[in-house]
C-alpha atoms as a PDB file:
ATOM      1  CA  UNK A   1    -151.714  86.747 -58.748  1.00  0.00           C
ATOM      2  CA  UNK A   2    -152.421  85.932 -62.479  1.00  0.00           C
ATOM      3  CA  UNK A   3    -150.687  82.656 -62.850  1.00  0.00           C
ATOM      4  CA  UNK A   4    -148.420  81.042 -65.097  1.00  0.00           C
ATOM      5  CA  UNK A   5    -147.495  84.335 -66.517  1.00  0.00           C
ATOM      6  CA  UNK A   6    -146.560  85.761 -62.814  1.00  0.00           C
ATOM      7  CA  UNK A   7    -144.977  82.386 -61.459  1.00  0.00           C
ATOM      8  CA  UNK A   8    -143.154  82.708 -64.635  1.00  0.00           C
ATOM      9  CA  UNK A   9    -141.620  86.620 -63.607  1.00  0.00           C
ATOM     10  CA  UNK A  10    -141.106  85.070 -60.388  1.00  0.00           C
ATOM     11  CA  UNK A  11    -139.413  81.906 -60.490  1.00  0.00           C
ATOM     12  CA  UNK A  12    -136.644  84.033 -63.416  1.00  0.00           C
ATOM     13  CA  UNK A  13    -136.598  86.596 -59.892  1.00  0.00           C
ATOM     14  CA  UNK A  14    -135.831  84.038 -57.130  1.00  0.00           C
ATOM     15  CA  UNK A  15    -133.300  81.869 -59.440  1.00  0.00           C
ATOM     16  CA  UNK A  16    -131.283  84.804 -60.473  1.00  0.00           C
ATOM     17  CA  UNK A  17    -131.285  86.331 -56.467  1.00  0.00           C
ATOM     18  CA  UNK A  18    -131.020  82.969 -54.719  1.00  0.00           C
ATOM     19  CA  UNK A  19    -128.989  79.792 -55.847  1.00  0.00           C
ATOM     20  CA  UNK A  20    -130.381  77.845 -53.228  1.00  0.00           C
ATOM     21  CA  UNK A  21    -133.920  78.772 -54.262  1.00  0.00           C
ATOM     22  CA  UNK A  22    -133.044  77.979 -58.178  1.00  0.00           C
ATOM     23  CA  UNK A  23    -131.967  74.474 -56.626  1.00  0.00           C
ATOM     24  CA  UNK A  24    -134.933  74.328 -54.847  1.00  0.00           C
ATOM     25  CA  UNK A  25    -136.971  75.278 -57.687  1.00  0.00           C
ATOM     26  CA  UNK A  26    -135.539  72.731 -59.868  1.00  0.00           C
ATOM     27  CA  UNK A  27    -135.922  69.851 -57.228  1.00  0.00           C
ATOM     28  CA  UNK A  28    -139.661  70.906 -56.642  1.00  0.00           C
ATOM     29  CA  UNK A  29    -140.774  71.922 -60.263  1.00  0.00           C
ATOM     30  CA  UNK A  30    -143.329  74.368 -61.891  1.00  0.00           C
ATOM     31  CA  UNK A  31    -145.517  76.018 -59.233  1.00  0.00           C
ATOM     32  CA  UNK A  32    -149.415  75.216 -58.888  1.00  0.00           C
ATOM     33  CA  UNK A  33    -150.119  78.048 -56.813  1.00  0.00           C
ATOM     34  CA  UNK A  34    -153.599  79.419 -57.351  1.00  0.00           C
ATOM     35  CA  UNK A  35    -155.882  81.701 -54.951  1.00  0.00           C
ATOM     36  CA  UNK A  36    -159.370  80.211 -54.247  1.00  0.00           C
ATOM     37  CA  UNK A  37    -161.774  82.502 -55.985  1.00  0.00           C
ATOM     38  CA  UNK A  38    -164.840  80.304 -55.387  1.00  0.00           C
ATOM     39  CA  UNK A  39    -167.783  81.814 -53.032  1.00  0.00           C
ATOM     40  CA  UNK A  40    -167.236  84.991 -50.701  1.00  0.00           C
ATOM     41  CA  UNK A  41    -164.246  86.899 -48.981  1.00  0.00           C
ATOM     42  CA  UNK A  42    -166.233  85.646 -45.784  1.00  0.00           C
ATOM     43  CA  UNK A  43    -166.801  82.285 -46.644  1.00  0.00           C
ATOM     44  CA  UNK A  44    -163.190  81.721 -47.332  1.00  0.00           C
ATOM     45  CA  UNK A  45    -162.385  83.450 -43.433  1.00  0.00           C
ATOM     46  CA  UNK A  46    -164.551  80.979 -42.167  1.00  0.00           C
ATOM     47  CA  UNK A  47    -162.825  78.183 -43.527  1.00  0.00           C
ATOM     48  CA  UNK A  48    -159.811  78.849 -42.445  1.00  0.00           C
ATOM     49  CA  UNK A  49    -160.702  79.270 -38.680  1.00  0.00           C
ATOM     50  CA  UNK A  50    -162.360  76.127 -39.518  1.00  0.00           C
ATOM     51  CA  UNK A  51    -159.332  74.577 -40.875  1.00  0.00           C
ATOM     52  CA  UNK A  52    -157.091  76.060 -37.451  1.00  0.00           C
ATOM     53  CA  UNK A  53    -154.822  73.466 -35.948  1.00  0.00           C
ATOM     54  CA  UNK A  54    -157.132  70.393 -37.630  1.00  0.00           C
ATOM     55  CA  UNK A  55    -156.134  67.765 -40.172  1.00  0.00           C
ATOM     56  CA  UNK A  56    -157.523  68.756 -43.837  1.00  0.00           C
ATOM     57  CA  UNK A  57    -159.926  65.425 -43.560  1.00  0.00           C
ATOM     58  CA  UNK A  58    -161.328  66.174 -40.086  1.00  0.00           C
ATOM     59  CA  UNK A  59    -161.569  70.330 -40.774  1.00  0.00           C
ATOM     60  CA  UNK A  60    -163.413  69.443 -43.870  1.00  0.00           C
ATOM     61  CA  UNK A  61    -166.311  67.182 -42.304  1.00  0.00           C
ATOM     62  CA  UNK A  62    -167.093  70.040 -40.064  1.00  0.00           C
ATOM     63  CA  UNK A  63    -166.503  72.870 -42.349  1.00  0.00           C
ATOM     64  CA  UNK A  64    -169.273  70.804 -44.797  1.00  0.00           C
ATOM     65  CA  UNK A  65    -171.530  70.886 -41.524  1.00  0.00           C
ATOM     66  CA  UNK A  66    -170.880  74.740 -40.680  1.00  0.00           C
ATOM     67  CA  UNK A  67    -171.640  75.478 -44.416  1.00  0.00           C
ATOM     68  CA  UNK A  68    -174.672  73.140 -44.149  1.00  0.00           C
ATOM     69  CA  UNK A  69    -176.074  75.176 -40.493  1.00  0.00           C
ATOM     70  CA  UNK A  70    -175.246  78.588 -42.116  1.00  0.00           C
ATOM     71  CA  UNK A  71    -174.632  78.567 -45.754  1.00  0.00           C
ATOM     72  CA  UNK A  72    -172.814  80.942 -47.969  1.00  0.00           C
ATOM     73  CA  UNK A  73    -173.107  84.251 -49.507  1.00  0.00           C
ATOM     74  CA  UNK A  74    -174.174  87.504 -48.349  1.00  0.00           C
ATOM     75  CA  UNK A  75    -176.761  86.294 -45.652  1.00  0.00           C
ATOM     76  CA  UNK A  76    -174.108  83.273 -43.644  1.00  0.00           C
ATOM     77  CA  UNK A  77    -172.882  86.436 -41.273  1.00  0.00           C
ATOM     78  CA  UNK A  78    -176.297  87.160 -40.210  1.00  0.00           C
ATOM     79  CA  UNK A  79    -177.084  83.605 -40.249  1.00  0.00           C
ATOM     80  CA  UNK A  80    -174.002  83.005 -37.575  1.00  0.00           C
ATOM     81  CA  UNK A  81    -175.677  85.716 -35.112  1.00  0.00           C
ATOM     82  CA  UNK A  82    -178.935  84.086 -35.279  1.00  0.00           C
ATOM     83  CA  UNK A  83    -177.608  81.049 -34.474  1.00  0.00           C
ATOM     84  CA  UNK A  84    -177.178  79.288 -31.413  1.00  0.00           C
ATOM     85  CA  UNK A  85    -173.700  78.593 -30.177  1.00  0.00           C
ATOM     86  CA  UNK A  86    -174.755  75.030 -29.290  1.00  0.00           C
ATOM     87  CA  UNK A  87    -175.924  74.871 -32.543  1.00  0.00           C
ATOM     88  CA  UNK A  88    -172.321  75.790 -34.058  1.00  0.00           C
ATOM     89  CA  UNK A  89    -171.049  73.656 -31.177  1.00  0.00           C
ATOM     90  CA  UNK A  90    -173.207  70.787 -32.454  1.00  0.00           C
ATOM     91  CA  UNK A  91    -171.663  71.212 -36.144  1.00  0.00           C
ATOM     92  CA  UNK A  92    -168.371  70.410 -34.762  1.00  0.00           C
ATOM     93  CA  UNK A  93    -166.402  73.944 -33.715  1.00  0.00           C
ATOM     94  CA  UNK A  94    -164.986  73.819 -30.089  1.00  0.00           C
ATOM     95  CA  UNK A  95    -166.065  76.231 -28.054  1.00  0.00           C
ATOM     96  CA  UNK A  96    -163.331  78.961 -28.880  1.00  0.00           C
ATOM     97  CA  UNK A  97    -164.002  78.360 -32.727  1.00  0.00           C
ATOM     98  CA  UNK A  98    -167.556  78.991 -32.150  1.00  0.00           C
ATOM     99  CA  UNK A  99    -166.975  82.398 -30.761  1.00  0.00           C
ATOM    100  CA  UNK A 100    -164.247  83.654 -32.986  1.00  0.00           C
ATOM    101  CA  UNK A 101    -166.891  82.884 -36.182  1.00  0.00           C
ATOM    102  CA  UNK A 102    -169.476  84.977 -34.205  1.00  0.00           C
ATOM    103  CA  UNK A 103    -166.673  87.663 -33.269  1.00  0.00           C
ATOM    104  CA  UNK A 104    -166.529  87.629 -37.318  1.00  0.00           C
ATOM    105  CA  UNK A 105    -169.849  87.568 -38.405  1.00  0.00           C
ATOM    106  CA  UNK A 106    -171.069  90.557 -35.910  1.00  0.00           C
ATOM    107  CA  UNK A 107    -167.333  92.848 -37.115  1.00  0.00           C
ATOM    108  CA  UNK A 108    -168.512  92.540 -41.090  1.00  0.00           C
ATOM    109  CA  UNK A 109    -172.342  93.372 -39.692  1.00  0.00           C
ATOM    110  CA  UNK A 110    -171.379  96.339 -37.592  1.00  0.00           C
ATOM    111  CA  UNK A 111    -169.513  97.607 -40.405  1.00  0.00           C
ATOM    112  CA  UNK A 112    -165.853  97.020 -39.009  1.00  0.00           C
ATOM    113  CA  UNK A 113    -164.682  94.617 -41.072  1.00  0.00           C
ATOM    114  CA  UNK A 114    -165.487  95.881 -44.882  1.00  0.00           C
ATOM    115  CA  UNK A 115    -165.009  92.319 -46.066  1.00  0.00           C
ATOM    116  CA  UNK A 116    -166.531  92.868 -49.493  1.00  0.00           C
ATOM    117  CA  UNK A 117    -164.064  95.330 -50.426  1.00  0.00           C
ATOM    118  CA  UNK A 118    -160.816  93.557 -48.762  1.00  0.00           C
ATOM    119  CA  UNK A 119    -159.548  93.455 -51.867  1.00  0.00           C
ATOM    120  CA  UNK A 120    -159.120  96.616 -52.536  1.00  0.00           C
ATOM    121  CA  UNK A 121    -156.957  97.561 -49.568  1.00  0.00           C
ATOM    122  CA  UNK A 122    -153.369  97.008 -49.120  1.00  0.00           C
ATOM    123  CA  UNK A 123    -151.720  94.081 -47.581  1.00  0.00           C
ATOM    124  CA  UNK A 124    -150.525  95.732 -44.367  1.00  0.00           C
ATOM    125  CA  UNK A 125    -154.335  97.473 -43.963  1.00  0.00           C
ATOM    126  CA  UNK A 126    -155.894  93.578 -44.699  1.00  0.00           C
ATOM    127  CA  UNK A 127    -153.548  92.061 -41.718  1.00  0.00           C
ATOM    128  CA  UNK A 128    -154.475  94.968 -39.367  1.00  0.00           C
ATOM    129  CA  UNK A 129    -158.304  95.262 -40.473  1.00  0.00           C
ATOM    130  CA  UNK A 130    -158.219  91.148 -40.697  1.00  0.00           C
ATOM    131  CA  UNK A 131    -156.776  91.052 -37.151  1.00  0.00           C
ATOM    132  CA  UNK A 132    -159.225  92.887 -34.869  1.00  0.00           C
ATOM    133  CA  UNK A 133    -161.265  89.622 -34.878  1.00  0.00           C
ATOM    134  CA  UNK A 134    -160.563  87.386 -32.502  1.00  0.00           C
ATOM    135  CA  UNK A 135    -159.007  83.934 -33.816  1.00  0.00           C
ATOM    136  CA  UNK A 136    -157.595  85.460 -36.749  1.00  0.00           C
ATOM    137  CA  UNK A 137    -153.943  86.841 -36.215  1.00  0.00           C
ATOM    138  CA  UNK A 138    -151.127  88.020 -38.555  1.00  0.00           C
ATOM    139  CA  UNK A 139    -150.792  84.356 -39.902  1.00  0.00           C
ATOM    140  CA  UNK A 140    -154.736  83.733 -40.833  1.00  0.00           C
ATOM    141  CA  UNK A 141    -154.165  87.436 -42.651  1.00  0.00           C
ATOM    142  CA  UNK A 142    -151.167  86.307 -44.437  1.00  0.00           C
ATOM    143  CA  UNK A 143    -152.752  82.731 -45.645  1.00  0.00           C
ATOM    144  CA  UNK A 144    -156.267  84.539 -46.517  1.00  0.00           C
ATOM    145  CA  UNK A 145    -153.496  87.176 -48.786  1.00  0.00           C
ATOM    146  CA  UNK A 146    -152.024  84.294 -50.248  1.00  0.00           C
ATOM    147  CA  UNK A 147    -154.474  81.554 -50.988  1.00  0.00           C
ATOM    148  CA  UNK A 148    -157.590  84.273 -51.525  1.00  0.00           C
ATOM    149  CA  UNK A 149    -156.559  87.687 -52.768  1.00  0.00           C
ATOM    150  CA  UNK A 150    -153.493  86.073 -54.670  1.00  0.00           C
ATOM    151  CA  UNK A 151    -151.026  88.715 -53.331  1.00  0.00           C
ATOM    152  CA  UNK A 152    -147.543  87.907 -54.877  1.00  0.00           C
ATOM    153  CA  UNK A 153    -145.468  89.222 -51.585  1.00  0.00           C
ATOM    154  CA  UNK A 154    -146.919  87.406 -48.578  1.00  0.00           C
ATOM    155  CA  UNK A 155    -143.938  85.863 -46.137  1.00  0.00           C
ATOM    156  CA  UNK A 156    -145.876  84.113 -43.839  1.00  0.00           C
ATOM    157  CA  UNK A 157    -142.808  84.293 -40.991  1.00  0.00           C
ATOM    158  CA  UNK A 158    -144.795  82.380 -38.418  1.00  0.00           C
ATOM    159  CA  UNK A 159    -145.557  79.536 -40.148  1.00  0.00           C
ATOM    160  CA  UNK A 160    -143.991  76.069 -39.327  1.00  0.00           C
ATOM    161  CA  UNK A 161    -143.552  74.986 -42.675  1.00  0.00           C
ATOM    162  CA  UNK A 162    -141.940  77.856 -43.934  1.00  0.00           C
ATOM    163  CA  UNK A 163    -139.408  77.880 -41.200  1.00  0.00           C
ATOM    164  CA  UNK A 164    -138.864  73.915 -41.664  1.00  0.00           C
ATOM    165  CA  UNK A 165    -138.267  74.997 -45.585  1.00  0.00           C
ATOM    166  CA  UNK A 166    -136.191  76.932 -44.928  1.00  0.00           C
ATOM    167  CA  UNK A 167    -134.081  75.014 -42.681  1.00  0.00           C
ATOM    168  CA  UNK A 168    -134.109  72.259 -45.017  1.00  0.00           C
ATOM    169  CA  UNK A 169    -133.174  74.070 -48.170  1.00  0.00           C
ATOM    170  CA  UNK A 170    -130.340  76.097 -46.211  1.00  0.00           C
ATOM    171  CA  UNK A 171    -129.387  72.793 -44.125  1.00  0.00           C
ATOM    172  CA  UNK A 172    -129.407  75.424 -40.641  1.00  0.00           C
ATOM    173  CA  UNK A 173    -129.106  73.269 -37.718  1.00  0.00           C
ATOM    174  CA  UNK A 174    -131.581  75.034 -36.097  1.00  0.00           C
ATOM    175  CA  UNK A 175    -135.261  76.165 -37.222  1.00  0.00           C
ATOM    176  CA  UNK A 176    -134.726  79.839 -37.715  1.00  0.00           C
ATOM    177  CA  UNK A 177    -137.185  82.416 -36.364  1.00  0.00           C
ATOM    178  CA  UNK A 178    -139.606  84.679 -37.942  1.00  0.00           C
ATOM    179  CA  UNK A 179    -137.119  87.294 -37.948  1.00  0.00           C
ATOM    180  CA  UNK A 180    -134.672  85.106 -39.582  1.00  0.00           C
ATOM    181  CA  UNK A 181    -137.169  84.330 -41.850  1.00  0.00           C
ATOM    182  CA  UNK A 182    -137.886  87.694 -42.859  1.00  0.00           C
ATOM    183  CA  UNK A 183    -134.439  88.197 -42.987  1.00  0.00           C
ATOM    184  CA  UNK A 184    -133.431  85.448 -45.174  1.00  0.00           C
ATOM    185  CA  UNK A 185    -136.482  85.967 -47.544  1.00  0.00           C
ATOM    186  CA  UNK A 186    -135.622  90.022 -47.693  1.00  0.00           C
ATOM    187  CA  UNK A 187    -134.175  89.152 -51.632  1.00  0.00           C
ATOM    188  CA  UNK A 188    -136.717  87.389 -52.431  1.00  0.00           C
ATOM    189  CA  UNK A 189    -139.250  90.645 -52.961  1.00  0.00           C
ATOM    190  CA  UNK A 190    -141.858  90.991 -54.618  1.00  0.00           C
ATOM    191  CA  UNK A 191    -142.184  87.980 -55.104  1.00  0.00           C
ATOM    192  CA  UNK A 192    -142.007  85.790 -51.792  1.00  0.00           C
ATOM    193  CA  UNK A 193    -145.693  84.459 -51.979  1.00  0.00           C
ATOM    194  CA  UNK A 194    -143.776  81.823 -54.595  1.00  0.00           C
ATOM    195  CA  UNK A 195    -140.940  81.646 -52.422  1.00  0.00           C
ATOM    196  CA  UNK A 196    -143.084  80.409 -49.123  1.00  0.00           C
ATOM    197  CA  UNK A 197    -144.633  78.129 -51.227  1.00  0.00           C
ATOM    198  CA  UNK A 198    -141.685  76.233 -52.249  1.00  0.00           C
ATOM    199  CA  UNK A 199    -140.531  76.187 -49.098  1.00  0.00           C
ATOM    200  CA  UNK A 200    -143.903  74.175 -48.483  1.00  0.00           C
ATOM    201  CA  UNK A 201    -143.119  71.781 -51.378  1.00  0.00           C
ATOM    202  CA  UNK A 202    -139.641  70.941 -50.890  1.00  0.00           C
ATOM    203  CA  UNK A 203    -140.606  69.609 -47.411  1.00  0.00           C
ATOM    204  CA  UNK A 204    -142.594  67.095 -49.689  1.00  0.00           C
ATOM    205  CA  UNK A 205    -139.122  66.184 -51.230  1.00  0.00           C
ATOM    206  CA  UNK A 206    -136.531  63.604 -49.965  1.00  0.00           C
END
């Protein structure tokens, strides 16, 4: 995604297909939306099992003290084999986390994860090659194609806040499900990577 000239593309898209969107877009204002580029495909898959059902302040002590026990870059999967799992343990992963970094680090060392070249595959080959390691399912894939790669046309359909977006903006009186979700967000191609994320925001918004 090569914002503001692609939010711009997108936000014309999603106002002209979607009046509730435009009103949502108006309510929430210009979108910030930019992938983290900083450090390693593998770096950023780490942080987000990190990051897994934790508060942002408590995920990012203990992602600072896995980074710290295993550092970045090329050598951190081979680092994470090396190292004890009461050594990750002591860094702050429970016990599950601990595993599913290991699961990681020996899938990009055995050669069946090609992290360094994620990039260059498709969206639906990311979430399938993304998803053979355990602890990341189709909703780390979709976050890692949204907030890494910078894909434009991500609909994360599992994810909470989307749903309670969408219930909000569409006043439903029920949270719809991820097939409603795809459903409902069908118009909003190619661009529903914006779309998600101002379903995000306007949960922000009174």
């Amino acid at each position: 995604m090569a914002p503001p000239s692609l939010h711009k593309k997108a936000i014309v898209h999603l106002k002209k297909v979607d009046p509730v969107m435009a009103d949502v877009i108006i309510r929430v204002g210009k979108c910030t939306l930019e992938p983290r580029t900083e450090n390693t495909h593998f770096d950023a898959l780490i942080r987000s099992i990190v990051y897994q059902q934790l508060s942002g302040k408590a995920a990012a002590t203990i992602h600072g003290r896995v980074v710290t026990l295993i550092g970045t870059g090329g050598e951190a999967p081979a680092k994470i084999v090396s190292t004890a799992h009461e050594a990750l343990r002591a860094a702050g992963l429970s016990n599950q986390k601990a595993s599913y970094v290991r699961n990681l680090a020996e899938h990009v060392l055995d050669g069946s994860l090609p992290v360094d070249s994620l990039h260059e595959l498709s969206d639906d080959e990311i979430i399938a090659a993304l998803t053979q390691v355990k602890g990341i399912g189709k909703w780390s894939a979709q976050i890692f194609l949204m907030f890494r790669l910078g894909r434009p046309d991500v609909l994360p359909d599992l994810d909470l806040g989307v749903q309670k977006g969408i219930q909000k903006a569409y006043r439903l009186r029920k949270l719809p499900t991820p097939k409603q979700v795809i459903s409902r967000g069908a118009k909003w191609a190619p661009y529903r990577t914006v779309a998600a994320w101002y379903m995000w925001r306007i949960l922000d918004i009174e």
